[in-house]
N, C-alpha and C. Protein backbone atom coordinates (compact mmCIF):
# COMPACT_ATOMS: atom_id res chain seq x y z
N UNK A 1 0.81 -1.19 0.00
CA UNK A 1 0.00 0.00 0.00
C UNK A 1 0.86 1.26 0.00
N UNK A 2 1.79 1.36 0.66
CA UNK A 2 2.94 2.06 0.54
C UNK A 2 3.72 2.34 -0.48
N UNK A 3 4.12 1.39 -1.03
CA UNK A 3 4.36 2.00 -2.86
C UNK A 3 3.40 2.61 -3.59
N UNK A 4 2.17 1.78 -3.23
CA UNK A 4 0.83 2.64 -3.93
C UNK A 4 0.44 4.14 -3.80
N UNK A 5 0.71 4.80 -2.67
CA UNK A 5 0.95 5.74 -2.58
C UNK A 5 2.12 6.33 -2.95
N UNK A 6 3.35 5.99 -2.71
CA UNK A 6 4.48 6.79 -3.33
C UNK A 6 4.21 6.84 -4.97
N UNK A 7 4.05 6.00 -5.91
CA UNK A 7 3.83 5.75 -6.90
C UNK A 7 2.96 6.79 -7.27
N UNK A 8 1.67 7.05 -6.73
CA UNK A 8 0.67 8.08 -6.86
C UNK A 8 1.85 9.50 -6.87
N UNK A 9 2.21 10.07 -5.43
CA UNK A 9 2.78 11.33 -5.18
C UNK A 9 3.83 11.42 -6.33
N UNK A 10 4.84 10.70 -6.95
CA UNK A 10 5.25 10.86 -8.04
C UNK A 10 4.93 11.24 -9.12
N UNK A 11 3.92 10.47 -9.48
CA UNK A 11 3.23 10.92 -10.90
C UNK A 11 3.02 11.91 -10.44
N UNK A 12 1.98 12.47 -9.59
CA UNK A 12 1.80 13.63 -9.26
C UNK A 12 2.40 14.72 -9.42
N UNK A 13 3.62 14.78 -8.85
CA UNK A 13 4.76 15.33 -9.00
C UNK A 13 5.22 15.77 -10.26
N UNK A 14 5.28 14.79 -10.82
CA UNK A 14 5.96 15.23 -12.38
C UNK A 14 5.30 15.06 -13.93
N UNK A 15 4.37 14.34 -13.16
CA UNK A 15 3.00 14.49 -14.48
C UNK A 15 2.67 15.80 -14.78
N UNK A 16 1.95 16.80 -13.54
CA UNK A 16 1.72 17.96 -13.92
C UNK A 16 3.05 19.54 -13.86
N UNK A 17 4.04 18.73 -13.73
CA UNK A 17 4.94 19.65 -13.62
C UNK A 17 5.35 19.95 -15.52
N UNK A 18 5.51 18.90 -16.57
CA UNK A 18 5.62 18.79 -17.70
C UNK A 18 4.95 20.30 -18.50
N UNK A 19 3.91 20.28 -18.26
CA UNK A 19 2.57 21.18 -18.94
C UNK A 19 2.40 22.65 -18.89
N UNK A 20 3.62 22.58 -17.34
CA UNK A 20 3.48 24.01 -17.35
C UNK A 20 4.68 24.80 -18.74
N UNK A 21 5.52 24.03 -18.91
CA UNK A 21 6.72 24.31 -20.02
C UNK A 21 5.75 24.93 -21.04
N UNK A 22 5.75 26.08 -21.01
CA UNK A 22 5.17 26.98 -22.76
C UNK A 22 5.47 26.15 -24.36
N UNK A 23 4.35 26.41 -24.77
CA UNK A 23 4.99 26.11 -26.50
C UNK A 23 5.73 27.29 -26.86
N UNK A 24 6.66 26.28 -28.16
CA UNK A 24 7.17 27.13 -28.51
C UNK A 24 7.32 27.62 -30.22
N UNK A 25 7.39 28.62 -30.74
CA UNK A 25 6.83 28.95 -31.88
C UNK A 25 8.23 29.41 -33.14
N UNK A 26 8.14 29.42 -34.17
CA UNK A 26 9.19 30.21 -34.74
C UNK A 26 8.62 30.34 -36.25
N UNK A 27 8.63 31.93 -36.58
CA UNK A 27 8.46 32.41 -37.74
C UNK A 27 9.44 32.30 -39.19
N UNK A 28 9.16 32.08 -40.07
CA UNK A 28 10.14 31.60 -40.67
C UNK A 28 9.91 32.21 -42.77
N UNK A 29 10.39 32.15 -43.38
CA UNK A 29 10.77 32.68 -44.49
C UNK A 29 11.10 31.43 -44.96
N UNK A 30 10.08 30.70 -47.09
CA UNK A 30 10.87 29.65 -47.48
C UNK A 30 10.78 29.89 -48.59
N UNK A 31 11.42 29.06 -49.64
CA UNK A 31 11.50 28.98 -51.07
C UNK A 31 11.40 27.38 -51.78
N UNK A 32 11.00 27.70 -52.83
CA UNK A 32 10.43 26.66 -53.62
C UNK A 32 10.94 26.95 -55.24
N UNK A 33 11.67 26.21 -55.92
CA UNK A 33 12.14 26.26 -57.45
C UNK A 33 11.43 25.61 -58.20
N UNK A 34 10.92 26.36 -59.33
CA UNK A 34 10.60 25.70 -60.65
C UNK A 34 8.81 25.50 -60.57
N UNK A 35 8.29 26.25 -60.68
CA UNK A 35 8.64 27.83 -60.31
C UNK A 35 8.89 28.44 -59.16
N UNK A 36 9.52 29.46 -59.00
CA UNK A 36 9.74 30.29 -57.72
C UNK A 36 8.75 30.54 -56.91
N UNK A 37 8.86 30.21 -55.82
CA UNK A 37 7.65 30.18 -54.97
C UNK A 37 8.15 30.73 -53.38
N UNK A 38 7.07 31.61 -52.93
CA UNK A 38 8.00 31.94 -51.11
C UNK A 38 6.65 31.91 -50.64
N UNK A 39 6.89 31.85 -49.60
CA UNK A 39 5.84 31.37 -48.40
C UNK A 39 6.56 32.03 -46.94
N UNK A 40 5.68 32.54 -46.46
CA UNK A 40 6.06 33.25 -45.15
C UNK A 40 5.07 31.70 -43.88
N UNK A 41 5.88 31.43 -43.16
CA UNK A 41 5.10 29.99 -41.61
C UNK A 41 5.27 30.47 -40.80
N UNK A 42 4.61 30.13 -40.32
CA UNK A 42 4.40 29.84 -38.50
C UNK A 42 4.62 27.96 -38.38
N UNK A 43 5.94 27.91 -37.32
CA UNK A 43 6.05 26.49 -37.18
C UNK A 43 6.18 26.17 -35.45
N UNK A 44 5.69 25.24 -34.96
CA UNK A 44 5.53 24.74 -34.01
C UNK A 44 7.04 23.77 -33.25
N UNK A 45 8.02 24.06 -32.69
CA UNK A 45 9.14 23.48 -32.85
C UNK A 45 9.35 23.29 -30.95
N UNK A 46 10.23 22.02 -30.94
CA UNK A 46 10.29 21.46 -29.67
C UNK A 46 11.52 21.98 -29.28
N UNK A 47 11.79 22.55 -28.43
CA UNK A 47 12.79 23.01 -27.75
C UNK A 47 13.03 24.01 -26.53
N UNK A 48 14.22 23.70 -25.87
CA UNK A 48 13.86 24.39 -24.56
C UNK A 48 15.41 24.77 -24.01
N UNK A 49 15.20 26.11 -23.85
CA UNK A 49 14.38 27.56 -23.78
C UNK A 49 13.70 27.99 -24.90
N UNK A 50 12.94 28.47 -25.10
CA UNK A 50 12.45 29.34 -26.65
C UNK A 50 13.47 29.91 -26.74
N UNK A 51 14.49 30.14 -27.60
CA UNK A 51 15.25 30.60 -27.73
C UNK A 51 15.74 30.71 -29.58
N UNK A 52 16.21 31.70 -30.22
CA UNK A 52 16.56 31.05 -31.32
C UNK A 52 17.87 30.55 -31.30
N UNK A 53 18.32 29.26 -31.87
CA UNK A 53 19.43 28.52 -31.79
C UNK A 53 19.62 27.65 -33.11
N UNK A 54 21.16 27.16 -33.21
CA UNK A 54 21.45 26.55 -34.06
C UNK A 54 20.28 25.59 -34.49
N UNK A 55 20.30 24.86 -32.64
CA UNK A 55 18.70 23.50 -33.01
C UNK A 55 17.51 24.00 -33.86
N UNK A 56 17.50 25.56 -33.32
CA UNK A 56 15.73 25.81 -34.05
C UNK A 56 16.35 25.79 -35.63
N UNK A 57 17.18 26.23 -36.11
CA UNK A 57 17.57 26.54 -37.38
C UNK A 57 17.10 25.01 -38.23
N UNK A 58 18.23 24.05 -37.58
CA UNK A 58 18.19 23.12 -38.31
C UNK A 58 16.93 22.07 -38.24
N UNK A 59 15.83 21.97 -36.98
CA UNK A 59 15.01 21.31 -37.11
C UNK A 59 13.80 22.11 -38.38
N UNK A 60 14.01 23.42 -38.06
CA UNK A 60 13.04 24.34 -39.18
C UNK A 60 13.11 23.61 -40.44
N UNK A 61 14.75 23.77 -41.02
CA UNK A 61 14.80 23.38 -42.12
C UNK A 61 14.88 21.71 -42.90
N UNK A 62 14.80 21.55 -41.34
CA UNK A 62 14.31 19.61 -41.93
C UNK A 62 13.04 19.46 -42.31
N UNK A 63 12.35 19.75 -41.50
CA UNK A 63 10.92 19.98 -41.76
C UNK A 63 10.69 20.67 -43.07
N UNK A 64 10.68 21.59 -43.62
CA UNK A 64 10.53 22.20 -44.76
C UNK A 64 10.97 21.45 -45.82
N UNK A 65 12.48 20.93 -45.81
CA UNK A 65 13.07 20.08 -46.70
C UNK A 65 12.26 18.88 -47.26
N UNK A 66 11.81 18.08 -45.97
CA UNK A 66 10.83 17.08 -46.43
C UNK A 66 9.59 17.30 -47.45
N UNK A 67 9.26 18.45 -47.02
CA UNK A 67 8.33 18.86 -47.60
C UNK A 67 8.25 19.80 -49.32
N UNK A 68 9.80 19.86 -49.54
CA UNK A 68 10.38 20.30 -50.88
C UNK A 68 10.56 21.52 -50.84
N UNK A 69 10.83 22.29 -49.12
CA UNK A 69 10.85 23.94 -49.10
C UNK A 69 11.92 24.01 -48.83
N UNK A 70 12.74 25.20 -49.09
CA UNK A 70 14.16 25.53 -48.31
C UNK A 70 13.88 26.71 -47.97
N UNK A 71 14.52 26.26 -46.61
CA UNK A 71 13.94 27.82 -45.30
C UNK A 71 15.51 28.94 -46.10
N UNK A 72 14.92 29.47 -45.76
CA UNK A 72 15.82 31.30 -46.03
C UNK A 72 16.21 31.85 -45.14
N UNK A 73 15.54 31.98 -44.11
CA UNK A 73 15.53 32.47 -42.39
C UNK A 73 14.24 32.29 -41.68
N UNK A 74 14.83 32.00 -40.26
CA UNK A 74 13.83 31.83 -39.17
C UNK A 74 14.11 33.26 -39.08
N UNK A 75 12.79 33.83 -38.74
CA UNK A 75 12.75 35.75 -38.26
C UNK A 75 12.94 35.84 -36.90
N UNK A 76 12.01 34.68 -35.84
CA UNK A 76 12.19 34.97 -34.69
C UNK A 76 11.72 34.05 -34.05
N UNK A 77 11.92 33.44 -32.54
CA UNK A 77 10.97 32.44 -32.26
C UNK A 77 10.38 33.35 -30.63
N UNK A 78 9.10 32.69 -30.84
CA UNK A 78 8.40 33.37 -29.39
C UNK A 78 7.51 32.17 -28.90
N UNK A 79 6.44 32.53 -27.71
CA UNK A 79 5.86 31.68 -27.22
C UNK A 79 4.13 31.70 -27.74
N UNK A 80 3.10 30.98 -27.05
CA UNK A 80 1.74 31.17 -27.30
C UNK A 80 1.24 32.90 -27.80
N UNK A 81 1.99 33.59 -26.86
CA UNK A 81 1.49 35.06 -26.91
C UNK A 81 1.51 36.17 -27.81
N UNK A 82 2.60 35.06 -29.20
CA UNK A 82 2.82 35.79 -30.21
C UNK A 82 2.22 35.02 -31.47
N UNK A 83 0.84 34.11 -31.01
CA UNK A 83 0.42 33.52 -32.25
C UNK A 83 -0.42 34.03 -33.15
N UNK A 84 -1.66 34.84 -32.52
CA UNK A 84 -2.28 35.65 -32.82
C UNK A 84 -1.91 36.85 -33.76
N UNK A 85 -1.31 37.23 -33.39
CA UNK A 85 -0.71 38.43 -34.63
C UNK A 85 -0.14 37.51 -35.72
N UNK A 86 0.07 36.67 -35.66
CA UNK A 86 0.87 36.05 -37.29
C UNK A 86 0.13 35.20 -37.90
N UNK A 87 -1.30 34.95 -37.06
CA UNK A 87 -1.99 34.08 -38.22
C UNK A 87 -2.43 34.48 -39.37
N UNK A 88 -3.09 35.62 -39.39
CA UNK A 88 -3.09 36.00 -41.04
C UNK A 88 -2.09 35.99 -41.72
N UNK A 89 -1.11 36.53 -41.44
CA UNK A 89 0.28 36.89 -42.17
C UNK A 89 0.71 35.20 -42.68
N UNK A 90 0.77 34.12 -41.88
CA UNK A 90 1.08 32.81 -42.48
C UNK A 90 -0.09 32.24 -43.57
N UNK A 91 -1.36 32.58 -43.27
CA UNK A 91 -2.50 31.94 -43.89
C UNK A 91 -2.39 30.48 -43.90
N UNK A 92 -1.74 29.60 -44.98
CA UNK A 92 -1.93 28.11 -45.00
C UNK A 92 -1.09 27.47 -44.74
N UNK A 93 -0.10 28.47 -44.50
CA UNK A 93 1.54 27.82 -43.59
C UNK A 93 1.55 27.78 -42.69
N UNK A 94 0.47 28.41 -41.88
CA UNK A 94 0.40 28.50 -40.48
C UNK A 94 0.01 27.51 -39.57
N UNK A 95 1.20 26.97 -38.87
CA UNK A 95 1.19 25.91 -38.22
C UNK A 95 1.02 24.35 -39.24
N UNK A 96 1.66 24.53 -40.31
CA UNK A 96 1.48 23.19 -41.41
C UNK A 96 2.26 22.46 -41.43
N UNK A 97 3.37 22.58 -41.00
CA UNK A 97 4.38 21.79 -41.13
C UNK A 97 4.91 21.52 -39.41
């Protein structure tokens, strides 16, 4: 019964501790050949601190790659509080990849 409870206070512990960590966001600039094509995103990227970093760079542009885009530049990365202002501006990139 005693593990049963410790077992409980654990999860506890660190189940809801996870959730509080913010998403994190990064704006980004891409290109497409034959024909020339650019697209302004909003991408959803795992990493921690929000920060922009080498990691955000290169997971951006994996993602895009798969998808036959080559990123140009990430502009900036922020949290939930900066999603709202960029959803029009992405339209169907927003949050697509």
């Amino acid at each position: 019964m005693k593990l049963h409870h410790l077992t409980l206070a654990l999860v506890a512990t660190f189940g809801f501790a996870a959730p509080l960590q913010a998403a994190c966001y990064a704006d980004y600039k891409a290109s497409r050949d034959n024909p020339l094509r650019l697209h302004y995103g909003v991408i959803k990227i795992d990493t921690a601190p929000c920060t922009m970093s080498d990691k955000v760079q290169t997971s951006v542009a994996a993602r895009l790659n798969a998808a036959g885009w080559k990123l140009l530049q990430v502009q900036s990365v922020f949290d939930d509080s900066g999603l709202g202002q960029r959803k029009n501006d992405a339209g169907e990139y927003f949050l697509r990849f």
